[in-house]
Protein backbone atom coordinates (compact mmCIF):
# COMPACT_ATOMS: atom_id res chain seq x y z
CA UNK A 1 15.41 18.66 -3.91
CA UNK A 2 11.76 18.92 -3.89
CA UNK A 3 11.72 16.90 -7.42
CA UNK A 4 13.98 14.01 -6.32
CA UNK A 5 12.22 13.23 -3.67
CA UNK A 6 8.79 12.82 -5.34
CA UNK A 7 10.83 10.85 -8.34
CA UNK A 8 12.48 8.56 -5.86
CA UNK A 9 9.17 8.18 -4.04
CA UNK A 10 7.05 7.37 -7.73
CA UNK A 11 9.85 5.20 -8.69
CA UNK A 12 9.03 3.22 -5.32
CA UNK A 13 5.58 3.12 -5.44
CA UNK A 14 5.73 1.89 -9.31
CA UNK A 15 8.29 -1.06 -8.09
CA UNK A 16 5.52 -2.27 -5.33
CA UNK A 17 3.11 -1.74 -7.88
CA UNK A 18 4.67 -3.94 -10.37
CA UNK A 19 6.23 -6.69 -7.87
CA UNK A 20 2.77 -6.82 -5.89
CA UNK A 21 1.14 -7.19 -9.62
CA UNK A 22 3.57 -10.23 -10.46
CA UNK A 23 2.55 -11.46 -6.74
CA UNK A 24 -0.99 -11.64 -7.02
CA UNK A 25 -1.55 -11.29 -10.74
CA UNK A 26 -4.29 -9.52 -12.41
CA UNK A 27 -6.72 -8.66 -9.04
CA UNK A 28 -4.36 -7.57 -7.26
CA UNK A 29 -5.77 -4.52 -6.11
CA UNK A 30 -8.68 -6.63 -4.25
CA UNK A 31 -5.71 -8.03 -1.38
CA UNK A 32 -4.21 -4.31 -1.51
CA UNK A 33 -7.89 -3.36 -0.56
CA UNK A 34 -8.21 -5.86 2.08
CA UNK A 35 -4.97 -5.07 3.18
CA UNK A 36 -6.02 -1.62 3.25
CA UNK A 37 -9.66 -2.72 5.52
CA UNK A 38 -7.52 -4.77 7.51
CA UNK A 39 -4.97 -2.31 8.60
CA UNK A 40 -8.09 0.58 9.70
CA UNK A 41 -9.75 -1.94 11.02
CA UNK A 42 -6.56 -2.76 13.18
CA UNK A 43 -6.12 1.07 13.93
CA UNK A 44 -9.78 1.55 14.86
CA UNK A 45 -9.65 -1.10 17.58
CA UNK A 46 -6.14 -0.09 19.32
CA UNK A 47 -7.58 3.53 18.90
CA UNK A 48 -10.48 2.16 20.85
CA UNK A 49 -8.91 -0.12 23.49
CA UNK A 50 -6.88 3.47 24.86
């Protein structure tokens, strides 16, 4: 059970991986990491505003 999940879940992350690569080419880890800025950036302020 355990083992399909974590198989299901790396064959996922390897199909993002590849159709975010075909996306945005070569660099596309720079827009995952300002993805990844933008979205704690976004948490950090609704965290604040409550």
């Amino acid at each position: 059970m355990v083992q399909t999940i974590t198989d299901n879940y790396n064959a996922f992350v390897g199909t993002v991986i590849a159709v975010i690569s075909v996306i945005f080419g070569e660099h596309w880890y720079l827009f995952a990491l300002f993805l990844a800025l933008n979205i704690a950036d976004w948490v950090t302020g609704w965290m604040k505003s409550r």
